[in-house]
Protein backbone atom coordinates (compact mmCIF):
# COMPACT_ATOMS: atom_id res chain seq x y z
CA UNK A 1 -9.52 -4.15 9.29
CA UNK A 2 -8.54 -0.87 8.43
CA UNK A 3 -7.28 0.50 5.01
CA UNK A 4 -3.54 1.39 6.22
CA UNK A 5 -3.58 -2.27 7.51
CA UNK A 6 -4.86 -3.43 4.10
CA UNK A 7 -2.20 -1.46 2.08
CA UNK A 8 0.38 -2.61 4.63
CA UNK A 9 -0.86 -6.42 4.75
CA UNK A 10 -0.69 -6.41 0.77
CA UNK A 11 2.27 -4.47 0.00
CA UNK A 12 3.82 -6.77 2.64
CA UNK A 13 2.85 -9.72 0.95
CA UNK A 14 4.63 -8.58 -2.09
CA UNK A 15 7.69 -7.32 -0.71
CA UNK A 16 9.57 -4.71 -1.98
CA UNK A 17 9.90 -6.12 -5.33
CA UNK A 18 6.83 -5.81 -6.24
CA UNK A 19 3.97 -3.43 -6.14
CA UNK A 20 0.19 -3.25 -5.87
CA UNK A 21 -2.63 -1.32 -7.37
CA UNK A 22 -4.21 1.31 -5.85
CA UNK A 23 -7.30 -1.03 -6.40
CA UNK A 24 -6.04 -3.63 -4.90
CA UNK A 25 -6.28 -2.20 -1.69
CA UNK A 26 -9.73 -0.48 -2.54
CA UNK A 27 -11.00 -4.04 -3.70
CA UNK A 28 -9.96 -5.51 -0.58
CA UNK A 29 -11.14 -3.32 1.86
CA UNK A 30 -14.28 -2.33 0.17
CA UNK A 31 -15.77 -5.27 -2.13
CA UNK A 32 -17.54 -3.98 -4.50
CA UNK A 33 -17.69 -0.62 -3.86
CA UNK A 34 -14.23 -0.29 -4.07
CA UNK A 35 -14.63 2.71 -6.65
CA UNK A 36 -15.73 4.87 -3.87
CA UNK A 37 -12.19 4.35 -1.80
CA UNK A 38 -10.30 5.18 -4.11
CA UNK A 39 -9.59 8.98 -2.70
CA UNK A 40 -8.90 7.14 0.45
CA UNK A 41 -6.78 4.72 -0.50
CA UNK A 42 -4.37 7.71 -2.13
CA UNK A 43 -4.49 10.03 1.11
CA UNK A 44 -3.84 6.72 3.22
CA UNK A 45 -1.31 5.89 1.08
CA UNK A 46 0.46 9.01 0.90
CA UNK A 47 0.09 9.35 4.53
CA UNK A 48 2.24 6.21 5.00
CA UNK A 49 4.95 7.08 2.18
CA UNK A 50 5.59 10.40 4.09
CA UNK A 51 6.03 8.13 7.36
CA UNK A 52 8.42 5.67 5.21
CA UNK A 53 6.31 2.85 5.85
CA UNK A 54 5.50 2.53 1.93
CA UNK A 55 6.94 3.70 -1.38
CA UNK A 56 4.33 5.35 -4.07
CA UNK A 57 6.28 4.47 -7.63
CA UNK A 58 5.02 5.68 -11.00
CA UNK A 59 6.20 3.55 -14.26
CA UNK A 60 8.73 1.65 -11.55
CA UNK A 61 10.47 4.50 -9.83
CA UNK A 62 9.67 6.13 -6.49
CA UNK A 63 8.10 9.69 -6.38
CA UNK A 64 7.54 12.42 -4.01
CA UNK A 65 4.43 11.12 -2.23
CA UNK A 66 3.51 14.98 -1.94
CA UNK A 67 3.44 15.95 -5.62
CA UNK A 68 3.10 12.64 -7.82
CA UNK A 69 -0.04 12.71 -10.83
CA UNK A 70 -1.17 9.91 -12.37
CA UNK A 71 -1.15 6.41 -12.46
CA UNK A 72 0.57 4.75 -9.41
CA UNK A 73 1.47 1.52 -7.32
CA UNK A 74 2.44 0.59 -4.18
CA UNK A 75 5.22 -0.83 -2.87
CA UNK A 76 6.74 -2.05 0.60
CA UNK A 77 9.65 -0.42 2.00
CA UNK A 78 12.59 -2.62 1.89
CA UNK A 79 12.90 -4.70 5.40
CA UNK A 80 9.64 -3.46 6.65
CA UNK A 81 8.03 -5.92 4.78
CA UNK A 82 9.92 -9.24 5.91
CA UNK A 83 8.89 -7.89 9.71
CA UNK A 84 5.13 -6.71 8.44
CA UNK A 85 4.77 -10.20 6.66
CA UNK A 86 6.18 -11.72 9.79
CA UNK A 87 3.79 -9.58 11.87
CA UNK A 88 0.54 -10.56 10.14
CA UNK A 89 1.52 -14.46 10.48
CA UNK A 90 1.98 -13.79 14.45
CA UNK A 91 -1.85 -12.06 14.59
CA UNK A 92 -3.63 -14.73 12.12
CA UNK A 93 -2.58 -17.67 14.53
């Protein structure tokens, strides 16, 4: 599985309530090495904010993927997630 599928998988399984960690995804994609994703997991995930396919929120309120600092979460996109979550389901039978 690749990372953007483990952001969207996650995020997806949230909704767009509710957000991840950054090491979420790195946990879940890399085990225990997860500290050494971490640079991926941002460009991924900026990647796929700038395609509208996530949301990158600092202390609950969406940023500019292109110039956030800091601390961060993930969240799904409003209806994207419902079909992502719907997607994954399909694929796992």
């Amino acid at each position: 599985m690749t990372l953007e599928a483990v952001i969207l998988d996650l995020t997806a399984e949230r909704g767009p309530d509710k957000s991840i960690c950054p090491t979420d995804a790195a946990r879940a994609f890399a085990g225990e090495n997860w500290r050494k994703v971490l640079g991926e997991v941002r460009k991924t995930a900026v990647r796929l904010a700038q395609e509208g396919r996530i949301v990158i929120t600092r202390k609950g309120k969406p940023v500019d993927p292109l110039t956030f600092k800091g601390v961060y979460r993930l969240r799904a996109v409003a209806g994207l997630a419902a079909s992502a979550a719907a997607d994954t389901s399909i694929e796992s039978q």
